[in-house]
Protein backbone atom coordinates (compact mmCIF):
# COMPACT_ATOMS: atom_id res chain seq x y z
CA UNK A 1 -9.95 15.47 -57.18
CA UNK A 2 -8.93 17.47 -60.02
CA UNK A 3 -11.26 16.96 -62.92
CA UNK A 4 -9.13 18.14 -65.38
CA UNK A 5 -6.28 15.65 -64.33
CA UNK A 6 -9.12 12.74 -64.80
CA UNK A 7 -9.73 13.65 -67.77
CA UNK A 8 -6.01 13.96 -69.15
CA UNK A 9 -5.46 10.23 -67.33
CA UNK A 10 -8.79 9.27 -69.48
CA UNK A 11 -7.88 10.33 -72.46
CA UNK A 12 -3.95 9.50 -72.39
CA UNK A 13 -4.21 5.72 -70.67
CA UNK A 14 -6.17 5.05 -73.69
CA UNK A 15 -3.81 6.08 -76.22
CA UNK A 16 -1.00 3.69 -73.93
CA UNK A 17 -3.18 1.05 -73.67
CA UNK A 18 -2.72 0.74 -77.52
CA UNK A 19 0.26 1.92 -78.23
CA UNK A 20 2.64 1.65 -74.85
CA UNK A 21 3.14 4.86 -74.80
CA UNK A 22 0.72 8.65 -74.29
CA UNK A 23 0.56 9.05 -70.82
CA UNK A 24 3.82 10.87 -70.54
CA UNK A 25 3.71 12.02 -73.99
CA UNK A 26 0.92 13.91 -73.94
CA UNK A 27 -0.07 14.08 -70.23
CA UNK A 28 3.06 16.44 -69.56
CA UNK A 29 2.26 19.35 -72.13
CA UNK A 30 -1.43 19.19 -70.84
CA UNK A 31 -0.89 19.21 -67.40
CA UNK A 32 2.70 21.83 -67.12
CA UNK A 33 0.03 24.23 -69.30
CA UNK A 34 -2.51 24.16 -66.67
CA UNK A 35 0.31 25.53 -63.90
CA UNK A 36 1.59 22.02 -63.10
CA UNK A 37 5.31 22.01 -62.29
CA UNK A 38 7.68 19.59 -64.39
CA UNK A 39 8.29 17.43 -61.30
CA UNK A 40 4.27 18.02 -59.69
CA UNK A 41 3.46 16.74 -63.75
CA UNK A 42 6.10 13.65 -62.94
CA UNK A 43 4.74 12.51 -59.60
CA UNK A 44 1.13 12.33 -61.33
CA UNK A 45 1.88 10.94 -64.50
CA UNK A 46 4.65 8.34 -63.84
CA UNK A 47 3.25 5.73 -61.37
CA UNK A 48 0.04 5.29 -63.82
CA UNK A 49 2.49 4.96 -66.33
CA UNK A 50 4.46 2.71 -65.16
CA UNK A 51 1.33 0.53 -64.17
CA UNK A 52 0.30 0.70 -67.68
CA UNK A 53 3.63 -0.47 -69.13
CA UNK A 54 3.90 -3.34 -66.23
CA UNK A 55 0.40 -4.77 -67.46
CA UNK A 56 1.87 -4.66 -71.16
CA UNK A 57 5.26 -6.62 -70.03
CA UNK A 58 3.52 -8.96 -68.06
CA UNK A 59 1.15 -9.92 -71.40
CA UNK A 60 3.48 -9.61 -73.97
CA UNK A 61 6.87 -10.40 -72.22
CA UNK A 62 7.65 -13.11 -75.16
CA UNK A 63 7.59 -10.59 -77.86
CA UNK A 64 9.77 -8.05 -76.29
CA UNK A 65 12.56 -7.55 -78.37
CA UNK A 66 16.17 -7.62 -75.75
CA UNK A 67 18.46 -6.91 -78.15
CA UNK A 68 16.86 -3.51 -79.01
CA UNK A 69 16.24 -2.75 -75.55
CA UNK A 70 19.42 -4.15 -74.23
CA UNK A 71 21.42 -1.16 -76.40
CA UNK A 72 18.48 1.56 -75.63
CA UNK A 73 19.10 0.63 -71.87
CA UNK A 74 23.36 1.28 -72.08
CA UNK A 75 22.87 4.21 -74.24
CA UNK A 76 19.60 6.19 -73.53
CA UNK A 77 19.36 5.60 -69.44
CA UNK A 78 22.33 7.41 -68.42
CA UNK A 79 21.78 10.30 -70.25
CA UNK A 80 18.02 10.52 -68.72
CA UNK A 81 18.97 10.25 -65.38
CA UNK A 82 22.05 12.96 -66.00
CA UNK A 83 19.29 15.32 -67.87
CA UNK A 84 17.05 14.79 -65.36
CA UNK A 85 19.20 15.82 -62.12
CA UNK A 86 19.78 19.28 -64.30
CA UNK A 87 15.69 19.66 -65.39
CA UNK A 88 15.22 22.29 -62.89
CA UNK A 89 18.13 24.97 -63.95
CA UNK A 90 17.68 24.06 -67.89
CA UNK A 91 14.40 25.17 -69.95
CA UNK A 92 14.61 23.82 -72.81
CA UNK A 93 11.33 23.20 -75.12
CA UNK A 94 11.81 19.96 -78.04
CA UNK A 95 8.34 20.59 -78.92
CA UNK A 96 8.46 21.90 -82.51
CA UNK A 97 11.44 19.49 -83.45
CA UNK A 98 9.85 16.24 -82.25
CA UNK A 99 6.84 16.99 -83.72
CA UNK A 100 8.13 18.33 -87.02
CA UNK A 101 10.39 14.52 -86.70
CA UNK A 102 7.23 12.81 -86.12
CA UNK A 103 5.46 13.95 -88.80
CA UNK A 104 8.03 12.77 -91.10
CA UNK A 105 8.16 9.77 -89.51
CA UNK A 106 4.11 9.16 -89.66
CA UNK A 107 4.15 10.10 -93.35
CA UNK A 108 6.83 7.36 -94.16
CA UNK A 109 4.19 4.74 -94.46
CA UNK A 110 3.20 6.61 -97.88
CA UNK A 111 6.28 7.73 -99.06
CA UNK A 112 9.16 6.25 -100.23
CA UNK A 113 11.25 8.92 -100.49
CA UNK A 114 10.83 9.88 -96.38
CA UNK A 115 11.46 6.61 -95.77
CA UNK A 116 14.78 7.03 -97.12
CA UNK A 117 15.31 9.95 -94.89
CA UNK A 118 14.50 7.99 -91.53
CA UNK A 119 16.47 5.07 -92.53
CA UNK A 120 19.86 8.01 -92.39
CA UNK A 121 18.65 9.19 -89.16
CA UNK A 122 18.07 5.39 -87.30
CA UNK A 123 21.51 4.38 -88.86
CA UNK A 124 23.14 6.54 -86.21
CA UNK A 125 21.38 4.69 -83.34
CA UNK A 126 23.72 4.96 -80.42
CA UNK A 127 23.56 8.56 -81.21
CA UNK A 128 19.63 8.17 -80.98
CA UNK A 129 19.31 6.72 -77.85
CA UNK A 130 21.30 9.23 -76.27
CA UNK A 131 19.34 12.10 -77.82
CA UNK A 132 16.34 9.88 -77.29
CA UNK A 133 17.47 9.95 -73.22
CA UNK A 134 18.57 13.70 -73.08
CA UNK A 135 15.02 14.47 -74.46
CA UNK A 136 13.03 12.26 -72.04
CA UNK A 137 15.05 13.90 -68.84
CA UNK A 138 14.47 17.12 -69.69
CA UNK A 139 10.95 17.13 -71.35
CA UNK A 140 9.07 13.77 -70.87
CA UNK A 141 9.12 13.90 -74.79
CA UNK A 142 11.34 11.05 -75.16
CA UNK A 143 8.69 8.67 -76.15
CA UNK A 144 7.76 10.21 -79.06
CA UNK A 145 11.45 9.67 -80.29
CA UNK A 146 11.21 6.02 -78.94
CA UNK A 147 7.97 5.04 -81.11
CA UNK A 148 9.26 6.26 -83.78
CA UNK A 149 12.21 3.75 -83.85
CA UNK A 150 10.31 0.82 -82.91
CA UNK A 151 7.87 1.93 -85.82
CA UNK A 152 10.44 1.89 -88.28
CA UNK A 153 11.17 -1.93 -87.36
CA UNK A 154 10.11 -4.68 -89.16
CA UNK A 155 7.70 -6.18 -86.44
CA UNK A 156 4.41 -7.61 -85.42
CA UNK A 157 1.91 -5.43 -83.27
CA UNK A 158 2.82 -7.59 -80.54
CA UNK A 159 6.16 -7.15 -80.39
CA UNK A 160 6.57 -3.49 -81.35
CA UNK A 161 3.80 -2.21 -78.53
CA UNK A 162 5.51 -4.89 -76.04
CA UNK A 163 8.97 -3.68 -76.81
CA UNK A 164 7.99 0.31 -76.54
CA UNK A 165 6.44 -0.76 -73.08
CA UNK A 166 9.48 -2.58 -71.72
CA UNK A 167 11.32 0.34 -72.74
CA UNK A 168 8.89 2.91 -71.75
CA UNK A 169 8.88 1.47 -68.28
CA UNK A 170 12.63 1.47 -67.98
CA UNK A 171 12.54 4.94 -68.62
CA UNK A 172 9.59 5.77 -65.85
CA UNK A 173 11.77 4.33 -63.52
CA UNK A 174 14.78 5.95 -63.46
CA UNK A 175 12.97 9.02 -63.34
CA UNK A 176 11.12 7.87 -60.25
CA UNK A 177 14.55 6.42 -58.80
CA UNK A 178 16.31 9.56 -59.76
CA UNK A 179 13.22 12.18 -58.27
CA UNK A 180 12.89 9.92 -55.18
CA UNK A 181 17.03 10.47 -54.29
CA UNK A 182 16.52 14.14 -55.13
CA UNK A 183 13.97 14.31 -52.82
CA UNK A 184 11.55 15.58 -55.35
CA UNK A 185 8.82 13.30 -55.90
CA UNK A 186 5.45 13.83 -54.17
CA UNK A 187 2.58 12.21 -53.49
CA UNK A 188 0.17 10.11 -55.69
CA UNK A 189 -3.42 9.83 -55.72
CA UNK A 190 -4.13 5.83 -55.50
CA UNK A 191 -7.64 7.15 -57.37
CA UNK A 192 -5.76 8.00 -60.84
CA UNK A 193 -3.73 5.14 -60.55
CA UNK A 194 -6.67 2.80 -60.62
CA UNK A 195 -8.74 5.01 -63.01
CA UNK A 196 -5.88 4.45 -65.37
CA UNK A 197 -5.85 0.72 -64.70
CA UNK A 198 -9.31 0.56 -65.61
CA UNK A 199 -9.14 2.63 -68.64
CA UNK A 200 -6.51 -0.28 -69.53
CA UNK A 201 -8.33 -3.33 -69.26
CA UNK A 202 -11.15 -1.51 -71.04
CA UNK A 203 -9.04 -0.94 -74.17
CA UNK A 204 -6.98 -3.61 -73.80
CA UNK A 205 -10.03 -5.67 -74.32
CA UNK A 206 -12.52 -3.97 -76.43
CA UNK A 207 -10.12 -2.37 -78.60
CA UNK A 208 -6.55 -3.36 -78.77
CA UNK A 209 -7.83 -7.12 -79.42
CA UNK A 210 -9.78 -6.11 -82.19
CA UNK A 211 -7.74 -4.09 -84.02
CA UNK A 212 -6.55 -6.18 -86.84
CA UNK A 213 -2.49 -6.82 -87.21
CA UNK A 214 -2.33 -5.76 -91.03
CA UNK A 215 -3.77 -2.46 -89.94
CA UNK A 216 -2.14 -1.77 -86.55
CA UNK A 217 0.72 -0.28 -88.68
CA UNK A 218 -1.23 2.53 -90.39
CA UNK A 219 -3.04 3.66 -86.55
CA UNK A 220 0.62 3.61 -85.98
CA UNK A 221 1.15 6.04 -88.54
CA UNK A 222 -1.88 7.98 -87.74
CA UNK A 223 -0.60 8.10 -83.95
CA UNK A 224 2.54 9.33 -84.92
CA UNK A 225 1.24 12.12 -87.19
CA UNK A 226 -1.31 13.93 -84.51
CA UNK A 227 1.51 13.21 -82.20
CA UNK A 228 3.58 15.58 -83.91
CA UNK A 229 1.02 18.26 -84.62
CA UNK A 230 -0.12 18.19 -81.16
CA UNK A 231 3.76 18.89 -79.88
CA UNK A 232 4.66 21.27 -82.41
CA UNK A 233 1.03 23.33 -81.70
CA UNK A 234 2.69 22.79 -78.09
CA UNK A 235 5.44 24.24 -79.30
CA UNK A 236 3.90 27.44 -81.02
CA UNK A 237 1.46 28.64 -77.77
């Protein structure tokens, strides 16, 4: 067992348990910058996040919001599963830019005046969701993108973290779908998988239940902020 992989699955299953999405978000960087492969990084990281997301749905299914995921399914999915056949001939790095985004997006909760600015870039939502999918394909970074939408909505904790999870999942698997008929995904450990499960009902628990719904905005916010430093230091090594 790789001890370094336990402790990214640790650290990251936490951070989904709470907010429906990490494992994939920060789990790639981490593991492709210890000599993991994009698609060795995949086979790891999806089935635990899928898991994750499925435990989420299963909860919270009531508060998922359809229409929102109904128009990120038609306009984000193709575009993963296109970016995501071509992953191995393109390099591409989003890093700096989705962090430097989700920054912004973090600091919106105390400014007005960046709140303005998100509003201009969520009015172009088709346009988003197909960035949103390009990203995801190519990088795993899509999720960043994604919670920053769902933040911007006017919701309850309930139904932003379940509708980020139904989404989140939907995105885990077409990439499993896609790697499977490209004959690129690999093994999984069944000991991560229920490692992560664990980590899940532990949080889900003794921490998501007692964080308070008046304040489950600003973690938001503070999620989104070291989310965006941690990409764009990413980005800079």
């Amino acid at each position: 067992m790789d001890f370094f992989v336990v402790g990214v699955i640790l650290i990251t299953s936490a951070i989904q348990s709470v907010f429906g999405v990490g494992v994939l978000l920060f789990g790639t960087p981490l593991l492709i910058m210890s000599g993991y492969s994009f698609t060795s990084t995949l086979s790891v990281l999806l089935p635990l996040s899928l898991t994750i997301n499925v435990l989420q749905i299963v909860k919270e299914r009531e508060f998922i919001n359809f229409d929102f995921f109904r128009r990120l399914l038609l306009f984000s999915v193709p575009s993963i599963v296109i970016s995501l056949i071509f992953v191995v001939e393109v390099d591409l790095d989003f890093s700096i830019l989705i962090g430097l985004f989700l920054v912004i997006i973090s600091l919106k909760f105390f400014s007005e005046r960046l709140w303005n600015i998100v509003i201009f870039f969520f009015s172009y939502e088709r346009t988003y969701f197909v960035i949103t999918g390009i990203v995801h394909g190519v990088s795993n970074l899509g999720g960043g993108l994604l919670t920053s939408k769902v933040f911007s909505m006017n919701a309850t904790r309930q139904e932003k973290r379940a509708t980020i999870s139904a989404c989140y999942f939907t995105f885990a698997m077409f990439q499993v779908i896609t790697l499977i008929l490209l004959g690129e995904f690999q093994w999984f450990r069944i000991e991560y998988l229920l490692l992560g499960i664990t980590i899940y009902f532990v949080v889900e628990y003794f921490v998501y239940a007692k964080i308070p719904s008046k304040n489950y905005d600003y973690f938001f916010a503070v999620f989104l902020f070291f989310s965006g430093i941690s990409l764009i230091n990413k980005g800079v090594l």
